[in-house]
N, C-alpha and C. Protein backbone atom coordinates (compact mmCIF):
# COMPACT_ATOMS: atom_id res chain seq x y z
N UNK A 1 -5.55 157.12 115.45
CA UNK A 1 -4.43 156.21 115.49
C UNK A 1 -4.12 155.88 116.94
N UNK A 2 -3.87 154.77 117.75
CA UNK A 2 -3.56 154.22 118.60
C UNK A 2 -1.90 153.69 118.51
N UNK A 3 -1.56 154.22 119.49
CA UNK A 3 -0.02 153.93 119.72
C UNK A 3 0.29 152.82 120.84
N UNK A 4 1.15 151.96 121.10
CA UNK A 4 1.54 151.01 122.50
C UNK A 4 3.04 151.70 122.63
N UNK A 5 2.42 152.49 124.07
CA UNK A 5 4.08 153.03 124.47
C UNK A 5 4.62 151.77 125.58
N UNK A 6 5.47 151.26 125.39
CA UNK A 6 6.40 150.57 126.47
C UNK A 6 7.34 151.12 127.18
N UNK A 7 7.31 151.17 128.83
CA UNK A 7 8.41 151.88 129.29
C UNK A 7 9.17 150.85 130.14
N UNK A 8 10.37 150.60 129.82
CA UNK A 8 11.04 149.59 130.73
C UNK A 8 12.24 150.34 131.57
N UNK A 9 12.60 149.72 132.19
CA UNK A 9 13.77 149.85 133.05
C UNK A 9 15.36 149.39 132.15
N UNK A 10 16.45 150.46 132.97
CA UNK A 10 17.84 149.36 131.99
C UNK A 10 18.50 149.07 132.77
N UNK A 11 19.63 148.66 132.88
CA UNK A 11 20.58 148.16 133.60
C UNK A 11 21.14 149.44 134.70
N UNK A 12 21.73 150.79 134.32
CA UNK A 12 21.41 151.79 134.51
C UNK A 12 20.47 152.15 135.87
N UNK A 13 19.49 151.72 135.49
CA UNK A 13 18.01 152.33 136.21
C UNK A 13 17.00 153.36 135.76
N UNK A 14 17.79 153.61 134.46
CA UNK A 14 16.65 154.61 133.92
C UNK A 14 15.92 154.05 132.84
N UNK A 15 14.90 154.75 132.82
CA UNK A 15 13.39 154.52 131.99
C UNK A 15 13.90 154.63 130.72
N UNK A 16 13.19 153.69 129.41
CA UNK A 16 13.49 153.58 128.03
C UNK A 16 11.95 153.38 128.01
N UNK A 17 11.53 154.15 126.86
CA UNK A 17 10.51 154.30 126.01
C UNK A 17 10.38 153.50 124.68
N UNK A 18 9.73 152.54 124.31
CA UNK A 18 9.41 151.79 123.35
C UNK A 18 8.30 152.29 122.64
N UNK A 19 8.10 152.87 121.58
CA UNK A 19 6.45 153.12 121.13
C UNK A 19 6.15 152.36 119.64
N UNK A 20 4.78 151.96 119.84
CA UNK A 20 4.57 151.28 118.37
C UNK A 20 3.75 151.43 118.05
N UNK A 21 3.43 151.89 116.63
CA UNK A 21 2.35 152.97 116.06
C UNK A 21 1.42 151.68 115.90
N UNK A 22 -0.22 152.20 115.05
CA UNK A 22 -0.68 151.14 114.73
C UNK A 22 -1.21 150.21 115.42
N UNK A 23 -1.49 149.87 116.71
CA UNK A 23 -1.86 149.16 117.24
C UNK A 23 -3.47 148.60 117.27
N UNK A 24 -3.59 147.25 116.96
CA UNK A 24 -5.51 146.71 117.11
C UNK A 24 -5.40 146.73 117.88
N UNK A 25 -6.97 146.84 117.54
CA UNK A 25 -8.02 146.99 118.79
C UNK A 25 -8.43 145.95 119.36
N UNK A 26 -8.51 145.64 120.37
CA UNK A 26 -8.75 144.47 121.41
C UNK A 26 -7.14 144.07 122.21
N UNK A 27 -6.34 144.79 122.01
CA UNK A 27 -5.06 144.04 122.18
C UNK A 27 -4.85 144.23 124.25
N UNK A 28 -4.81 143.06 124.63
CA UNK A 28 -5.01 143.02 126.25
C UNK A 28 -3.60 143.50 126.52
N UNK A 29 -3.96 143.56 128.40
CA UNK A 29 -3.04 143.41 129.33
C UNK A 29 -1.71 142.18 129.24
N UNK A 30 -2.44 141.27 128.84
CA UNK A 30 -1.37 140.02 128.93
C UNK A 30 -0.45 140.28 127.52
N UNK A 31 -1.72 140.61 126.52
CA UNK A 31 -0.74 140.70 125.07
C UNK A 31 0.37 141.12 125.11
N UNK A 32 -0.10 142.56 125.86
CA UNK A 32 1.40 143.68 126.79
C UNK A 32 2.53 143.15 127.29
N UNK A 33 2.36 142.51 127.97
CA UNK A 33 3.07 141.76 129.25
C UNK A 33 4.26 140.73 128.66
N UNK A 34 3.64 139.62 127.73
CA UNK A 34 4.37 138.81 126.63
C UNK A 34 5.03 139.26 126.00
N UNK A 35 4.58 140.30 125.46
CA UNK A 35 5.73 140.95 124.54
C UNK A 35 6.28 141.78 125.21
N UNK A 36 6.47 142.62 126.25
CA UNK A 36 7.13 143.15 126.84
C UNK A 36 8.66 142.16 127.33
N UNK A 37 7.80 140.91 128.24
CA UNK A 37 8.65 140.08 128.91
C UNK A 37 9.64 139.34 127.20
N UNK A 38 9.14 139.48 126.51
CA UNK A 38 9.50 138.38 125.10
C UNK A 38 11.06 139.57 124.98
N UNK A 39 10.67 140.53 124.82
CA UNK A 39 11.55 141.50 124.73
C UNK A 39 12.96 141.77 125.47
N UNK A 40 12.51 141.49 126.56
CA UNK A 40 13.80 141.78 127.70
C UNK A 40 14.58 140.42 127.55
N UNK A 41 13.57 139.28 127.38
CA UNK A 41 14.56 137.97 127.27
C UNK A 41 15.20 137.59 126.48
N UNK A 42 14.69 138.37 124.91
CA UNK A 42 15.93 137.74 123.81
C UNK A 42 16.74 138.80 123.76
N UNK A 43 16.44 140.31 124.57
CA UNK A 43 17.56 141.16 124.47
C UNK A 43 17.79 141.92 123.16
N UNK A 44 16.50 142.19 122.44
CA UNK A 44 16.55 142.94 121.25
C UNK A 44 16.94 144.14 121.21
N UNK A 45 16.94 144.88 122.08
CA UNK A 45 17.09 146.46 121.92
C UNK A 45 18.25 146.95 122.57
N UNK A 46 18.61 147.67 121.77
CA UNK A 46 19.83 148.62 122.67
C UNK A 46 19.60 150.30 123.26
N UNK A 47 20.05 150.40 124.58
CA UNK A 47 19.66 151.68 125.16
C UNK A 47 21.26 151.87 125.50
N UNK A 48 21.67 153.31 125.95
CA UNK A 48 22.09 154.02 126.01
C UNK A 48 22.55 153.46 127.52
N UNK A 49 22.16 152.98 128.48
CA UNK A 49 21.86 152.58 129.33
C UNK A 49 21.91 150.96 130.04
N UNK A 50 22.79 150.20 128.92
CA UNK A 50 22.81 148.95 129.30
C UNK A 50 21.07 148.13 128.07
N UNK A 51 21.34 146.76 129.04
CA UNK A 51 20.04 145.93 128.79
C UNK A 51 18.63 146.62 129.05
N UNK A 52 17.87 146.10 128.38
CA UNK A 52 16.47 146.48 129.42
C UNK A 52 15.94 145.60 130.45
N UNK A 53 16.20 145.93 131.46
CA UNK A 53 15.63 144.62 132.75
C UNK A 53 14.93 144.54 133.29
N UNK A 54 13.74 145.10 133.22
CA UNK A 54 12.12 145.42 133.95
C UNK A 54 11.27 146.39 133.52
N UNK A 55 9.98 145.62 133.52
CA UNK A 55 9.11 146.24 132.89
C UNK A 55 8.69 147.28 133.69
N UNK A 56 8.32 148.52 133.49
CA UNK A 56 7.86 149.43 134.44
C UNK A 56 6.42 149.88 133.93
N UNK A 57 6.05 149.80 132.98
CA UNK A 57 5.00 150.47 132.22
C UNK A 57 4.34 150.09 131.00
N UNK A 58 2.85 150.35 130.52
CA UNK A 58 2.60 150.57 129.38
C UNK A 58 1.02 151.13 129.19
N UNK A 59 1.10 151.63 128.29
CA UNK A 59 -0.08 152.61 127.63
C UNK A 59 -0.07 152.35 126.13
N UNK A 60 -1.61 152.50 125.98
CA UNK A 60 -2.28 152.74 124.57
C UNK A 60 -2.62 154.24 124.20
N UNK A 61 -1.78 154.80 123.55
CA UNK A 61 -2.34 156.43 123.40
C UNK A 61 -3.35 156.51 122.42
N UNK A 62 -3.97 157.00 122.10
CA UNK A 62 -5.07 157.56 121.04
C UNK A 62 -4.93 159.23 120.64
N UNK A 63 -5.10 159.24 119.28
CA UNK A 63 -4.59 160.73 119.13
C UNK A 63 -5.89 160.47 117.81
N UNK A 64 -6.66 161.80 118.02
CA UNK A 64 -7.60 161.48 116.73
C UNK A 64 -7.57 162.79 115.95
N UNK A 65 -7.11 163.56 114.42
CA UNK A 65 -6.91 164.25 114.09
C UNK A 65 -8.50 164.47 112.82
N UNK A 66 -8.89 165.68 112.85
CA UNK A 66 -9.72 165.70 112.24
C UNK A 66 -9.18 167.03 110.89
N UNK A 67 -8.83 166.88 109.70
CA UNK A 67 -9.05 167.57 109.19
C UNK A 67 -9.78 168.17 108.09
N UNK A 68 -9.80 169.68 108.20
CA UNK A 68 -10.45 170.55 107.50
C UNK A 68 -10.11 171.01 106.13
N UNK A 69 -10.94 171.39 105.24
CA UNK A 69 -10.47 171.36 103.61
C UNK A 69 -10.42 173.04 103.88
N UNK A 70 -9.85 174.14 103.83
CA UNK A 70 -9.74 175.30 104.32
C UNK A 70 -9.34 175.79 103.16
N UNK A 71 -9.01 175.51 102.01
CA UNK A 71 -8.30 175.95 100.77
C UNK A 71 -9.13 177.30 100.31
């Protein structure tokens, strides 16, 4: 499973974490960027911390779980 963590900035100055499970494969830098920037401009989210006002970050995590029938 592949995750898109987003880390932005708030009004504040501290870091907010966005993560979204699920993510395809091929999804670019710019894809990032658009929706990041799409985000801060219509002002969807609420932090603890004010608005979110700059992008600071983002990552694709990968976590691959293999399991075993052990019964």
């Amino acid at each position: 499973m592949k995750t898109l963590q987003m880390v932005f900035q708030n009004s504040e100055g501290k870091n907010v974490s966005i993560n979204i499970p699920y993510v395809k494969d091929g999804i670019t830098a710019e894809d990032i960027k658009n929706v990041m920037n799409l985000i801060i401009s219509k002002n969807i989210f609420d932090s603890q911390g004010g608005d979110l006002v700059r992008i600071m970050g983002a990552s694709v995590i990968s976590r691959d779980v293999t399991d075993y029938d052990v019964k």
